[in-house]
C-alpha atoms as a PDB file:
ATOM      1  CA  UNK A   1      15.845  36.099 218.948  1.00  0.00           C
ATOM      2  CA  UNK A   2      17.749  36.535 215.837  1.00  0.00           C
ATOM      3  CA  UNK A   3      19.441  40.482 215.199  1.00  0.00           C
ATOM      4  CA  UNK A   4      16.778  40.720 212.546  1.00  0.00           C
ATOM      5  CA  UNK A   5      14.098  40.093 214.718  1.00  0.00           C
ATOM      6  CA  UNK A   6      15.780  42.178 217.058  1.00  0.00           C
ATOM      7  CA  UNK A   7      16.035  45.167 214.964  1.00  0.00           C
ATOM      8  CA  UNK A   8      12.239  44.636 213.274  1.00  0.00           C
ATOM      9  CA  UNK A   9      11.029  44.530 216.863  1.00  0.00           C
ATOM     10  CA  UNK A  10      13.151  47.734 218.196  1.00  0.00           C
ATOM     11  CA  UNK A  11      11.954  49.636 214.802  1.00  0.00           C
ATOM     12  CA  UNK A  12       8.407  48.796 215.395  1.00  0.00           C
ATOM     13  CA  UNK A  13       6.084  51.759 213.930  1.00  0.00           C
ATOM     14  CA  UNK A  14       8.015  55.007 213.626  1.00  0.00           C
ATOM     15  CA  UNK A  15      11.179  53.465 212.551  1.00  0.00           C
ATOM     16  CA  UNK A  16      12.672  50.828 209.980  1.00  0.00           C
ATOM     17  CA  UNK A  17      14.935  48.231 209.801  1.00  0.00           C
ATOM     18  CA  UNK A  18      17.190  47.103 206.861  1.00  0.00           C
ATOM     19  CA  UNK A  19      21.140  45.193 206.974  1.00  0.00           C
ATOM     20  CA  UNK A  20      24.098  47.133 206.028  1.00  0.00           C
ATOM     21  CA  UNK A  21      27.504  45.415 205.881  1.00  0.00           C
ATOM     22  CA  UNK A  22      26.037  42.254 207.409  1.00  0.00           C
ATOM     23  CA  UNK A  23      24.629  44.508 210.045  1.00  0.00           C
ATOM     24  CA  UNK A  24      21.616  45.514 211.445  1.00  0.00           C
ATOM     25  CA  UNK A  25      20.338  48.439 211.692  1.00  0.00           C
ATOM     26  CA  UNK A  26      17.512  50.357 212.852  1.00  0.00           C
ATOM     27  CA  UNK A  27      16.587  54.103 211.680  1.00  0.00           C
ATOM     28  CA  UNK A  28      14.108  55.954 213.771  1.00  0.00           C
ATOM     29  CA  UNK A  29      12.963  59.342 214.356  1.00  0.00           C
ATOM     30  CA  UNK A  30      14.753  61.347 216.678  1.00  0.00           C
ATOM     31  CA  UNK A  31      11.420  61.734 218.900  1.00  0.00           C
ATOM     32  CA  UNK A  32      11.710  58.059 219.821  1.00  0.00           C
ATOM     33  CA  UNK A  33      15.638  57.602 220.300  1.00  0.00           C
ATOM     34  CA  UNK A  34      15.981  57.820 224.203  1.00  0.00           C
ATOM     35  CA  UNK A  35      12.521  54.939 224.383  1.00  0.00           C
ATOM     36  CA  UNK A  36      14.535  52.740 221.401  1.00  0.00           C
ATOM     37  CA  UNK A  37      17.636  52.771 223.176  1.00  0.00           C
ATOM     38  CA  UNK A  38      16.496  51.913 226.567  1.00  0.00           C
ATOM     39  CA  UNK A  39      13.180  49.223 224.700  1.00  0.00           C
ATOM     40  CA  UNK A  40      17.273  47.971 223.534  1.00  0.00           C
ATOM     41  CA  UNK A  41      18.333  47.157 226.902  1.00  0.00           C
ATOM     42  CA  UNK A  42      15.225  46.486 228.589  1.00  0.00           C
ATOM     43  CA  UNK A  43      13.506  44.372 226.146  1.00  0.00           C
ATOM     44  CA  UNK A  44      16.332  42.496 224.209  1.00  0.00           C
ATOM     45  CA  UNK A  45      19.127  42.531 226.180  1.00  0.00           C
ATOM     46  CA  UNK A  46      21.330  44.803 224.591  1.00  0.00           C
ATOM     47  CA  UNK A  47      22.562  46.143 227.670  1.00  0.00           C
ATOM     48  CA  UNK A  48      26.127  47.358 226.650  1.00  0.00           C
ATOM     49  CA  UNK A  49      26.361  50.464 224.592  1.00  0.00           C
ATOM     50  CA  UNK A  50      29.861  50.124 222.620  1.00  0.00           C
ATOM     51  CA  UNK A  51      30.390  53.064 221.069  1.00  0.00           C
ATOM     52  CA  UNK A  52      28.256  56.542 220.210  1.00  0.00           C
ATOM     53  CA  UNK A  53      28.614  58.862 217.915  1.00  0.00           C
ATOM     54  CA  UNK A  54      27.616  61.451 214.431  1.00  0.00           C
ATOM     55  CA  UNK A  55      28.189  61.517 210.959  1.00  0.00           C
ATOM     56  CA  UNK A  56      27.607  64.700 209.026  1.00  0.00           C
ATOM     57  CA  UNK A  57      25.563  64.201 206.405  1.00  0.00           C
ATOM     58  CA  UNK A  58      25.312  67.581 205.127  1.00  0.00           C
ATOM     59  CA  UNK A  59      22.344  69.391 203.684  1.00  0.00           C
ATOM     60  CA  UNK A  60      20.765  66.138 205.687  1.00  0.00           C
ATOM     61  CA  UNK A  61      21.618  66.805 208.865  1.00  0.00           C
ATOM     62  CA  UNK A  62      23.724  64.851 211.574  1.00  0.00           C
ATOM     63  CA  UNK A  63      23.068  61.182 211.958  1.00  0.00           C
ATOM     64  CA  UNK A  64      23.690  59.896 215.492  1.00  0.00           C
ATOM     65  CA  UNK A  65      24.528  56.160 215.864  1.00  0.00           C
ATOM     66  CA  UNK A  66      24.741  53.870 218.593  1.00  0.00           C
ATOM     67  CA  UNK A  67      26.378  50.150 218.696  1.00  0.00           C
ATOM     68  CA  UNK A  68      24.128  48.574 221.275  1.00  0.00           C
ATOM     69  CA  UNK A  69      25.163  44.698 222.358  1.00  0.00           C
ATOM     70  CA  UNK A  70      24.061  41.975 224.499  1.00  0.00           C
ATOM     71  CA  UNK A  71      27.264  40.796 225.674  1.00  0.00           C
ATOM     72  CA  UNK A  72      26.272  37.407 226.877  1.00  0.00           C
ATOM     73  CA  UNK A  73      25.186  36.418 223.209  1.00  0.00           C
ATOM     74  CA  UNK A  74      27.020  38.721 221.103  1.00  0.00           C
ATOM     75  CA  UNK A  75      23.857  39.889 219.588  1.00  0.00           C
ATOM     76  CA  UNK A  76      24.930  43.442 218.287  1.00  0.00           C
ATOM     77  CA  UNK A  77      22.560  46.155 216.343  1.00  0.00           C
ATOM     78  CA  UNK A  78      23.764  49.998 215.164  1.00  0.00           C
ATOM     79  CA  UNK A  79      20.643  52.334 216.295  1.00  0.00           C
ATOM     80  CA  UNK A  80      20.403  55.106 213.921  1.00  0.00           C
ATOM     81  CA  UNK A  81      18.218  58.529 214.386  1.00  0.00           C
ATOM     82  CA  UNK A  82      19.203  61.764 212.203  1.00  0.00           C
ATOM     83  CA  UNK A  83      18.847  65.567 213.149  1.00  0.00           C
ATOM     84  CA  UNK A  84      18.670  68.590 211.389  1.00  0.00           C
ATOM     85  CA  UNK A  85      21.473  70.727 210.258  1.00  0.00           C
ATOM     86  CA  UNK A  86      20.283  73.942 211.735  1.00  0.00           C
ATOM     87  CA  UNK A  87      19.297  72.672 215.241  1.00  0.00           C
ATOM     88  CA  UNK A  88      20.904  69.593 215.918  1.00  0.00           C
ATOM     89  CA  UNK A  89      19.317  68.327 219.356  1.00  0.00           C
ATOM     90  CA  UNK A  90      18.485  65.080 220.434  1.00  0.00           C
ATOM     91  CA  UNK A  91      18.161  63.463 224.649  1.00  0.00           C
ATOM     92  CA  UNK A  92      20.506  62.084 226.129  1.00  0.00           C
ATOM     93  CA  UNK A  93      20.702  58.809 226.593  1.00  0.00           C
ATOM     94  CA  UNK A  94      23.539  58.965 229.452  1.00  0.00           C
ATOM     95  CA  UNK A  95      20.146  57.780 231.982  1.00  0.00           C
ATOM     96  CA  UNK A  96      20.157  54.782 229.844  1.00  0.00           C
ATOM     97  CA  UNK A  97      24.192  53.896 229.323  1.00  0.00           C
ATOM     98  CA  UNK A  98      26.095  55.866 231.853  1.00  0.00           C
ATOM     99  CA  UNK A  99      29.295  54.862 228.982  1.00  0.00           C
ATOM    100  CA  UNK A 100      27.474  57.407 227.206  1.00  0.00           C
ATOM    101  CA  UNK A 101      28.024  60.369 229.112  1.00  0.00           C
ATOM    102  CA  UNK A 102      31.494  60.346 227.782  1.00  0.00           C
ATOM    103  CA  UNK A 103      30.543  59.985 223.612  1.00  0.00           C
ATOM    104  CA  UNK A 104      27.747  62.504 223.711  1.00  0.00           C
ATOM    105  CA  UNK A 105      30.206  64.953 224.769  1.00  0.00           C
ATOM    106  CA  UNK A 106      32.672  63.990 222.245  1.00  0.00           C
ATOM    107  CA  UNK A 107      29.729  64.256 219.872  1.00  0.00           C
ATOM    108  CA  UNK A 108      28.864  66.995 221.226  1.00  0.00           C
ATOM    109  CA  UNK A 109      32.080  69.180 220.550  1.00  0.00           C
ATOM    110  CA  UNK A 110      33.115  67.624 217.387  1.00  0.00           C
ATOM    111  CA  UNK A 111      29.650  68.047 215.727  1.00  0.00           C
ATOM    112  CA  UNK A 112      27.859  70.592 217.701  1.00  0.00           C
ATOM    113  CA  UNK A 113      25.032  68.506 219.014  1.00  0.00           C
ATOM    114  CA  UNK A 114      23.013  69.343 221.548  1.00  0.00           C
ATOM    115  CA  UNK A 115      22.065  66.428 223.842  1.00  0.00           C
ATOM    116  CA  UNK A 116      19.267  67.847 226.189  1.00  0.00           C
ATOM    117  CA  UNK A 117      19.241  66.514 229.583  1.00  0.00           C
ATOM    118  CA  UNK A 118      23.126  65.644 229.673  1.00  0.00           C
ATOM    119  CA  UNK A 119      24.356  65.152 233.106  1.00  0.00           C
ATOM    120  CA  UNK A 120      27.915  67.400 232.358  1.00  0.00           C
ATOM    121  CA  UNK A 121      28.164  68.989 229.205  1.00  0.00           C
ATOM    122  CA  UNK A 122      31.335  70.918 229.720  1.00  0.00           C
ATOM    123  CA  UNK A 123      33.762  70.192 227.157  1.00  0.00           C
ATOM    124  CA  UNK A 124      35.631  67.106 226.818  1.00  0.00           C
ATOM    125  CA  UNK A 125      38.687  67.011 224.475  1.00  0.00           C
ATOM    126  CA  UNK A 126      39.338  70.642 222.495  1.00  0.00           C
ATOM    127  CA  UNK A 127      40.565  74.006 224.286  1.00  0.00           C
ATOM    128  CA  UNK A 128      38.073  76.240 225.612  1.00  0.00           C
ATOM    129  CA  UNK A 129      39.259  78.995 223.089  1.00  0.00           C
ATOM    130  CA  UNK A 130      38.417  76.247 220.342  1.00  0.00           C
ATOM    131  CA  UNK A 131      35.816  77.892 218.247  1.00  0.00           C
ATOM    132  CA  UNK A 132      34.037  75.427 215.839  1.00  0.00           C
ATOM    133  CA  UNK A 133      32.895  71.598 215.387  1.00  0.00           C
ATOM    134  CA  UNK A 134      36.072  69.898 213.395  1.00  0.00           C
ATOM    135  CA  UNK A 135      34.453  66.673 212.404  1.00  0.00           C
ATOM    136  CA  UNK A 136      31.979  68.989 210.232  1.00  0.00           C
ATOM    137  CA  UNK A 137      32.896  68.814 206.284  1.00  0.00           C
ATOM    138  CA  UNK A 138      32.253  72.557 206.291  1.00  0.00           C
ATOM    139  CA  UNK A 139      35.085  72.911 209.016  1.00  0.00           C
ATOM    140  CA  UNK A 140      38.184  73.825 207.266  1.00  0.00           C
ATOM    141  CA  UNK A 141      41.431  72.683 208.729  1.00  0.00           C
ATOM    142  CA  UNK A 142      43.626  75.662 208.865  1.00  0.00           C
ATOM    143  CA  UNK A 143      46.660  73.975 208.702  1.00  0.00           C
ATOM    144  CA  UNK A 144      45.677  72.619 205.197  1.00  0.00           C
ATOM    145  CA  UNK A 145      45.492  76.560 204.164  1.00  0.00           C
ATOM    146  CA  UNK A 146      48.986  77.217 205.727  1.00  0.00           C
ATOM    147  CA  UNK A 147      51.068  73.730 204.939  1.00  0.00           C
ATOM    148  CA  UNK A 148      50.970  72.802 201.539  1.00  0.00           C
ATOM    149  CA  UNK A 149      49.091  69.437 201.039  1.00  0.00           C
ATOM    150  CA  UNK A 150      50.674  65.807 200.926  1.00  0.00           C
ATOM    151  CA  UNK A 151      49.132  64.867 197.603  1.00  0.00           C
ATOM    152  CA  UNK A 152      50.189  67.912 195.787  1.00  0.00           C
ATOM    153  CA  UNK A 153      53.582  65.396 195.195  1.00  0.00           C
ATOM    154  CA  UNK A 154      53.885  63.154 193.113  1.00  0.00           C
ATOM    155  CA  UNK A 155      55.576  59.777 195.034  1.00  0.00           C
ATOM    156  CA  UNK A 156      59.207  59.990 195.341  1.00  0.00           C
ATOM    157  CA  UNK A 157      59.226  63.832 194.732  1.00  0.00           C
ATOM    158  CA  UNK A 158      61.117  65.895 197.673  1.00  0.00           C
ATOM    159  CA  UNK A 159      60.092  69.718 198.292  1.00  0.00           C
ATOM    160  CA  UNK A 160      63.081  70.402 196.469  1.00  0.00           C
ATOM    161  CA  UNK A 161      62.523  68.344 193.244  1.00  0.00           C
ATOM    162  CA  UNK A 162      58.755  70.000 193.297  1.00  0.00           C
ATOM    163  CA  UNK A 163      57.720  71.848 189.504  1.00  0.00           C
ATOM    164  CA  UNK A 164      57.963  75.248 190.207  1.00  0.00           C
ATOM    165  CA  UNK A 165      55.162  75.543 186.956  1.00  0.00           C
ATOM    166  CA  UNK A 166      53.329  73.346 188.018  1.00  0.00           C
ATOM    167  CA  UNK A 167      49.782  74.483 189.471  1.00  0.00           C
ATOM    168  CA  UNK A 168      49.282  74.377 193.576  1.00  0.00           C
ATOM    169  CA  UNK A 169      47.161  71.740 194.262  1.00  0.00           C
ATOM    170  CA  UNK A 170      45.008  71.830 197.516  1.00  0.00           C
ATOM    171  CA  UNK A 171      42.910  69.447 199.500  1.00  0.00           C
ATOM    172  CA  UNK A 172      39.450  69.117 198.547  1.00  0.00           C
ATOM    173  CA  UNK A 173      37.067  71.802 200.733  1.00  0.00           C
ATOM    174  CA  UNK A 174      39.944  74.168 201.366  1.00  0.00           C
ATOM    175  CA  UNK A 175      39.308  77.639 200.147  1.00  0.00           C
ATOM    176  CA  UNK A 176      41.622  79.724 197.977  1.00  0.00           C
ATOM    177  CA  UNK A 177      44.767  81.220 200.143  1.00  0.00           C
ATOM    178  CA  UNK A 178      43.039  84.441 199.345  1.00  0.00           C
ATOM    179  CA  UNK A 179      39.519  83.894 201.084  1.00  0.00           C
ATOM    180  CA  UNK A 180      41.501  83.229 204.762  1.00  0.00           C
ATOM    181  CA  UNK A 181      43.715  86.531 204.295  1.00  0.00           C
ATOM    182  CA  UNK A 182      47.088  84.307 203.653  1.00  0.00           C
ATOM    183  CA  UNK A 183      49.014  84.916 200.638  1.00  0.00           C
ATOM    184  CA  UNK A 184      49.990  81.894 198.987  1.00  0.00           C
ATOM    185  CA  UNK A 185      53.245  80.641 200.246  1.00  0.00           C
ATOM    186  CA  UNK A 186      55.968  78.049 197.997  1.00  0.00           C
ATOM    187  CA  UNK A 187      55.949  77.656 194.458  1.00  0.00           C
END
């Protein structure tokens, strides 16, 4: 079977197919993303999961995709499925691809995604004091409030050659100094 037979076959009623980048992939509902991930490996042989993991898609929710391959014909397909923004929770699929035990839980911290029926949740990579999901665009990096930002220079400029007039630039989704309690520090 070809990939785009593959990926018709694995996106059957609930879901759809379509080629992105020369790839294919298939988008289906979140209901039917632990059956389409193990129909993957059982039925077309793409029995080596590659890599998992989200992309926030803001007001859209959290897409969760998986790079599935049959390593004996290098057949490869991305599985997509999407959850909401408010209650992103979708099943595990560690039952399936014991590989992804370990990118659920990176999922899971950096984007706050619930995978129900996880075999060890406990955090992976991030502090337990960590508060907060940093791969969210509506995480702010704290350092970017403190440190002033690389691009407010223009190439070749030093900190000392820096226009005191000239207005503080900061990195796109950073608040005002103000709205974190830090007075604005430099020029």
């Amino acid at each position: 079977m070809s990939a785009a037979e593959v990926a018709a076959a694995l996106a059957g009623v609930a879901g759809q197919s379509s080629q992105s980048y020369g790839l294919w992939c298939v988008d289906v509902p979140a209901a039917a993303w632990q059956h389409t991930v193990q129909a993957a490996r059982d039925d077309h042989g793409l029995s080596y999961l590659d890599w998992l993991s989200g992309v926030d898609e803001l007001a859209d929710g959290f897409s969760i995709v998986a790079h599935v391959v049959d390593p004996d014909t290098v057949l490869h397909v991305l599985l997509r499925t999407r959850v909401p923004r408010d209650e992103p929770r979708l099943p595990s699929v560690a039952s399936v691809h014991s590989g992804a035990s370990w990118h659920e839980r990176e999922t899971a911290e950096m984007y706050g995604v619930t995978f129900d029926g996880h075999p060890d949740p406990a955090p992976l990579l991030l502090p337990e004091e960590f508060e907060g999901h940093p791969l969210r665009k509506d995480f702010v990096l704290a350092s970017r409030v403190v440190k002033a930002w690389p691009g407010m220079k223009e190439p070749g400029e030093s900190d000392a050659t820096v226009s005191r007039g000239r207005r503080r630039i900061r990195a796109p989704g950073v608040p005002e100094p103000a709205e974190w309690g830090f007075e604005a520090r430099g020029g």
